[in-house]
Protein backbone atom coordinates (compact mmCIF):
# COMPACT_ATOMS: atom_id res chain seq x y z
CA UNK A 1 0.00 0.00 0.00
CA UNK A 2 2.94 2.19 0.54
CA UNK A 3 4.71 1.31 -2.56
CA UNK A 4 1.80 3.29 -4.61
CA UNK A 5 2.95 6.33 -6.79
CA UNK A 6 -0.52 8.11 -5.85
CA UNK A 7 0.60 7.85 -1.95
CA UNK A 8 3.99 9.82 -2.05
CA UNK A 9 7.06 11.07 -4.22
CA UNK A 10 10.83 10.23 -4.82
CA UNK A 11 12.83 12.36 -2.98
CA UNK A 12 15.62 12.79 -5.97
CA UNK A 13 18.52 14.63 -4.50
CA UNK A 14 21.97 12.28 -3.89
CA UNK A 15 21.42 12.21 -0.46
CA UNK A 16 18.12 11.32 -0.75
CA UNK A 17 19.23 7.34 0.05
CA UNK A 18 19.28 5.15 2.52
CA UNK A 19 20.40 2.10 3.46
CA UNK A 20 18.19 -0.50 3.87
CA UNK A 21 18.94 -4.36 4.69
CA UNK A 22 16.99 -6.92 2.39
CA UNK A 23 17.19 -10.14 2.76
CA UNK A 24 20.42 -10.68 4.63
CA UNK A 25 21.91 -7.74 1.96
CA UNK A 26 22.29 -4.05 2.08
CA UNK A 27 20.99 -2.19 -0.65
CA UNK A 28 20.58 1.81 -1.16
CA UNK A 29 16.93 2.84 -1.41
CA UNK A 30 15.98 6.70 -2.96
CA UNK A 31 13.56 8.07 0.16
CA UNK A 32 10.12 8.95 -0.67
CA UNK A 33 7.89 11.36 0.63
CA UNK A 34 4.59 11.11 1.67
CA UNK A 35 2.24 13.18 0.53
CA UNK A 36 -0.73 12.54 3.37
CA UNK A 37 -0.17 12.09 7.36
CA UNK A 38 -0.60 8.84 8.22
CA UNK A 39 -3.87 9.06 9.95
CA UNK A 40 -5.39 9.68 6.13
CA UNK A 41 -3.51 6.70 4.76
CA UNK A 42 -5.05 4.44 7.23
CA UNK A 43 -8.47 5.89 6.68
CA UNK A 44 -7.88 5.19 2.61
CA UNK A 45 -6.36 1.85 3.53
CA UNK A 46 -9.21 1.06 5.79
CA UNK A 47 -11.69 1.84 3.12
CA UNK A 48 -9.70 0.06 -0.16
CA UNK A 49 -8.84 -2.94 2.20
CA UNK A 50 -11.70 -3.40 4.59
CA UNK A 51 -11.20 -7.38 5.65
CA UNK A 52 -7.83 -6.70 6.44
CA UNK A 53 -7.60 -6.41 10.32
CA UNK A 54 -5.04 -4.02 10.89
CA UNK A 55 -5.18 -1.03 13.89
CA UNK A 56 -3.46 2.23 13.55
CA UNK A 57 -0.41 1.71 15.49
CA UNK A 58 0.39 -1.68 13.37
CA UNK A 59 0.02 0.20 10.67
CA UNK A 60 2.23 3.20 11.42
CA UNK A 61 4.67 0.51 12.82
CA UNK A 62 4.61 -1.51 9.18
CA UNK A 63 6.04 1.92 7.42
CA UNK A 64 9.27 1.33 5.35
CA UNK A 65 12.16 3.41 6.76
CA UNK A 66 12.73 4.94 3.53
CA UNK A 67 9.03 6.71 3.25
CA UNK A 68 9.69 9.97 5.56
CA UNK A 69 6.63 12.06 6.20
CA UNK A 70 6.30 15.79 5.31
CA UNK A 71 7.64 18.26 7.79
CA UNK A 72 10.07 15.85 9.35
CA UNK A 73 13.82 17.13 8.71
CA UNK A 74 15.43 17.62 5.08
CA UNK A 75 11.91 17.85 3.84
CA UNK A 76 11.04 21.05 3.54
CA UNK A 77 12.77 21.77 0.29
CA UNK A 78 9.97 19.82 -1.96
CA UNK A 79 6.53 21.16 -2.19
CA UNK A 80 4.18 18.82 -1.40
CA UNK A 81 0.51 20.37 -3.03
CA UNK A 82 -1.04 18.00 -5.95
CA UNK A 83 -0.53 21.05 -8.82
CA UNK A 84 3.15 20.94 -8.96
C-alpha cells in the first residue's frame, strides 16, 4: 500500500538514500515522501482494504524506513501540493 505512486514522491537529490537491509543484503533505497499524514492513509487503507484487520499503530509501525513524512527534517525543500 505504501509502494503506490498516488501515496507519495521520490525524494531525488543524492542524499536522498538510505540504506536498507533486504534479505540478509544491504541495498541503497531513494527516500520517498509522503504526501498525506498517516492518519489519512489508514483511513484510505481502511476503506480500499476493509477485511484486512489491521489497527493504527500496526500500521504506522509496518512503514518502510525509507518513506519519511512531510515536515520531518530535510523535507522542507519539496513542495508537497497535488498542482506541482
Amino acid at each position: 500500500f505504501y509502494e503506490s505512486d498516488s501515496n507519495g514522491r521520490v525524494l531525488l537529490g543524492m542524499k536522498d538514500a538510505i540504506s536498507v537491509i533486504v534479505n540478509a543484503e544491504r541495498t541503497q533505497v531513494q527516500k520517498r515522501l509522503l504526501l498525506l499524514n498517516l492518519k489519512e492513509l489508514y483511513a484510505i487503507f481502511k476503506k480500499s482494504n476493509p477485511k484486512v484487520s489491521v489497527g493504527f499503530s500496526t500500521f504506522a509501525k509496518l512503514r518502510p524506513k525509507h518513506y519519511i513524512l512531510a515536515g520531518a527534517s530535510g523535507s522542507h525543500s519539496v513542495c508537497v501540493c497535488s498542482i506541482h
